[in-house]
Protein backbone atom coordinates (compact mmCIF):
# COMPACT_ATOMS: atom_id res chain seq x y z
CA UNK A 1 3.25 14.45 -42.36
CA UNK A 2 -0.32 13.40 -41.15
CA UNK A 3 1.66 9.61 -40.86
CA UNK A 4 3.96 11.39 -38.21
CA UNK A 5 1.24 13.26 -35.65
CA UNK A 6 -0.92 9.80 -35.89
CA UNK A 7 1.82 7.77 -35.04
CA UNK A 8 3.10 10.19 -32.33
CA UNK A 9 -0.26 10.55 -30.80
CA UNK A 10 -0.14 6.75 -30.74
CA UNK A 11 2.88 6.41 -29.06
CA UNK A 12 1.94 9.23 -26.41
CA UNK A 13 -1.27 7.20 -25.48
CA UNK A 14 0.31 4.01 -25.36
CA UNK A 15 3.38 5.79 -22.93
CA UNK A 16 0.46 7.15 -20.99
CA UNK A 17 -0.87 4.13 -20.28
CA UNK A 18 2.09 1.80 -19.62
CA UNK A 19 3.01 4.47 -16.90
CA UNK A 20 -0.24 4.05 -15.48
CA UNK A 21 -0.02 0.14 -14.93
CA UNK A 22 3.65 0.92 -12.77
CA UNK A 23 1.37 2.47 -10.00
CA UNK A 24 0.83 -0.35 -8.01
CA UNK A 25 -1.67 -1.00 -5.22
CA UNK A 26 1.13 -1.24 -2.97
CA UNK A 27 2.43 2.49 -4.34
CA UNK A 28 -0.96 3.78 -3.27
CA UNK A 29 -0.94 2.49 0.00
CA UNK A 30 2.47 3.17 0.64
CA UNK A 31 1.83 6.92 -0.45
CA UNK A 32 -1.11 6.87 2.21
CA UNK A 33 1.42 5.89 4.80
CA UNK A 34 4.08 8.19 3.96
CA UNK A 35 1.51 11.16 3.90
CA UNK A 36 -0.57 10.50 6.99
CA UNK A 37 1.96 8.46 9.13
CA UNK A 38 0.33 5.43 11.45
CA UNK A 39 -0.50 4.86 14.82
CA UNK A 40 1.31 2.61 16.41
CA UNK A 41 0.42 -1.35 16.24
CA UNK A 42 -0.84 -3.08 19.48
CA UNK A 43 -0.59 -6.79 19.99
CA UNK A 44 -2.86 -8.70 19.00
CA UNK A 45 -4.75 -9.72 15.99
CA UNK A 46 -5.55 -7.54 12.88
CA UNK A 47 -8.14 -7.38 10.61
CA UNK A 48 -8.02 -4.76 8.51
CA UNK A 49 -4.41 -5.47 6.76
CA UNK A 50 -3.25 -5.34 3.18
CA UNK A 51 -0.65 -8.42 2.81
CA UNK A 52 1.30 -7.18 -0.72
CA UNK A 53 3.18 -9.98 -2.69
CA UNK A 54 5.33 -8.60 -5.09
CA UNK A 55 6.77 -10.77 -7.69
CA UNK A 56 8.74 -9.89 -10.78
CA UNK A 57 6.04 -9.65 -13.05
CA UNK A 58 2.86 -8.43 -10.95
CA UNK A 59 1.98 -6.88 -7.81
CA UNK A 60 -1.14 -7.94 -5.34
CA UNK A 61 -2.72 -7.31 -2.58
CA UNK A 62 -4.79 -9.09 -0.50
CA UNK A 63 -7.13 -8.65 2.72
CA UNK A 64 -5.22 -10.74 5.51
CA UNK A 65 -5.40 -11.19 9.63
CA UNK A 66 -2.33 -10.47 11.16
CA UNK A 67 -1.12 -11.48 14.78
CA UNK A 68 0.83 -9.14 16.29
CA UNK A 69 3.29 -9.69 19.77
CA UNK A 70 5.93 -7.93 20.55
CA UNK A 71 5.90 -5.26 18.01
CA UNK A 72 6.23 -8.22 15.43
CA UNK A 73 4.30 -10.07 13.25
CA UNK A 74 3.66 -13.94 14.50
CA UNK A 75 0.87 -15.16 11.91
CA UNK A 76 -0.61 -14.40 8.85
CA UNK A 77 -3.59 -15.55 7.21
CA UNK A 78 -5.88 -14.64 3.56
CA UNK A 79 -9.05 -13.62 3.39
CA UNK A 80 -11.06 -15.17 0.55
CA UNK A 81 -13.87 -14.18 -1.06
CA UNK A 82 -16.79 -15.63 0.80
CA UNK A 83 -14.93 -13.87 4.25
CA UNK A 84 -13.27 -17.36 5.25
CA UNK A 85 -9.64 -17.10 5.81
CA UNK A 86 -6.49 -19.75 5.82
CA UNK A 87 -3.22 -19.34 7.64
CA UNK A 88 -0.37 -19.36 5.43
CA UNK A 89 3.62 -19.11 6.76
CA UNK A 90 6.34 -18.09 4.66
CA UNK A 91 9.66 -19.11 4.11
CA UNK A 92 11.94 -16.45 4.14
CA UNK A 93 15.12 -16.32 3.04
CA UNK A 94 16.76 -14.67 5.99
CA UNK A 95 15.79 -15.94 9.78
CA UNK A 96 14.30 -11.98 10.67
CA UNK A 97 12.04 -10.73 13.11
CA UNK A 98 8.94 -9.23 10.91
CA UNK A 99 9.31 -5.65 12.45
CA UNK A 100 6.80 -2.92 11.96
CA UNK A 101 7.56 0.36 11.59
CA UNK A 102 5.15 3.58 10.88
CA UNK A 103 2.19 0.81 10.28
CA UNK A 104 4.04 -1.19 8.17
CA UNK A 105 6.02 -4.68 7.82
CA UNK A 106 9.52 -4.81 7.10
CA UNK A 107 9.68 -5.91 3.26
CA UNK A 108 10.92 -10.06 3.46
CA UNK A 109 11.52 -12.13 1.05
CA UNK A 110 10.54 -15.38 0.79
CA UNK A 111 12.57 -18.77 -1.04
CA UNK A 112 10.14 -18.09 -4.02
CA UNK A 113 11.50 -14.54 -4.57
CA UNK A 114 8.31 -13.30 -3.40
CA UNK A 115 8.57 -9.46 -1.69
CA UNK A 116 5.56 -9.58 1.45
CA UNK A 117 4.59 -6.79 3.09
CA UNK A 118 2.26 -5.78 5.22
CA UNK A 119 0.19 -3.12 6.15
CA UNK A 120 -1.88 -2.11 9.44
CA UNK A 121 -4.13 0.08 6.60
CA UNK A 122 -6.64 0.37 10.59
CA UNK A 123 -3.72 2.47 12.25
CA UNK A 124 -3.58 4.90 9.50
CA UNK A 125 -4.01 8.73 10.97
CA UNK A 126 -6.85 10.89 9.83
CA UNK A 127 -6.38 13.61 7.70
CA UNK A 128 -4.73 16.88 8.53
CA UNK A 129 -6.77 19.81 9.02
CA UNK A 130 -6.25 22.48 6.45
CA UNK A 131 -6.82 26.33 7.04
CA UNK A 132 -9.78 27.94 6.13
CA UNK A 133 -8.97 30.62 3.77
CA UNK A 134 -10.34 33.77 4.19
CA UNK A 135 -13.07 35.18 1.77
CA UNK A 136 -11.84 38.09 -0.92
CA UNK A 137 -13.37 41.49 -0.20
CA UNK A 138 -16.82 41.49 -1.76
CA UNK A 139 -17.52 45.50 -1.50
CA UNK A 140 -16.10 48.73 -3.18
CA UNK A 141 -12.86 49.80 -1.78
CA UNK A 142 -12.63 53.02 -3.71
């Protein structure tokens, strides 16, 4: 019987953990977005943007600078880790404008089954406000 709650406990911890490894750094900024919403993306060029390549085994994402025109994205390019940055274009699969919607790309995907997105994490609204709740009664009523 011992057997049985040691090897369920076992299984429960390695569940909890496998579980853990599905929430992606693109599910975290893409809960961000959903919660807060975005400001709407200028043209121009971007700094402070998450580029997220998903592939079928692994997720990552990377610090990019993003041109912007039209309400589309025209260039991309990765940051490395000494701060330099290298342009890199895609091939897509489908001939699409990049749109951006709510601070975010439209998902593409690229020959190499690679899912890019990207996101204008800069045009993120702040935080809601949240009412103050009032104090409990601190004195005798009776």
């Amino acid at each position: 019987m011992k057997k049985l709650y040691i090897l369920s406990a076992l299984l429960f911890i390695s569940t909890t953990f496998s579980a853990q490894e599905l929430f992606t750094c693109y599910d975290e900024w893409k809960k961000v977005f959903e919660n807060r919403g975005a400001f709407f993306v200028n043209d121009g060029e971007h700094d402070k943007v998450v580029v997220v390549v998903e592939t079928e085994k692994a997720t990552n994402c990377y610090t990019a600078s993003v041109g912007v025109k039209g309400g589309v994205v025209i260039s991309t390019a990765l940051y490395f880790d000494d701060d330099s940055y290298e342009a890199v274009e895609y091939e897509f699969k489908e001939a699409l404008a990049w749109s951006i919607n709510n601070g975010m790309s439209k998902t593409r995907i690229t020959v190499d089954d690679e899912m890019i997105t990207i996101m204008f994490t800069d045009k993120i609204k702040p935080k809601k406000k949240k009412l103050k709740s009032a104090p409990k009664p601190n004195f005798d009523l009776n």
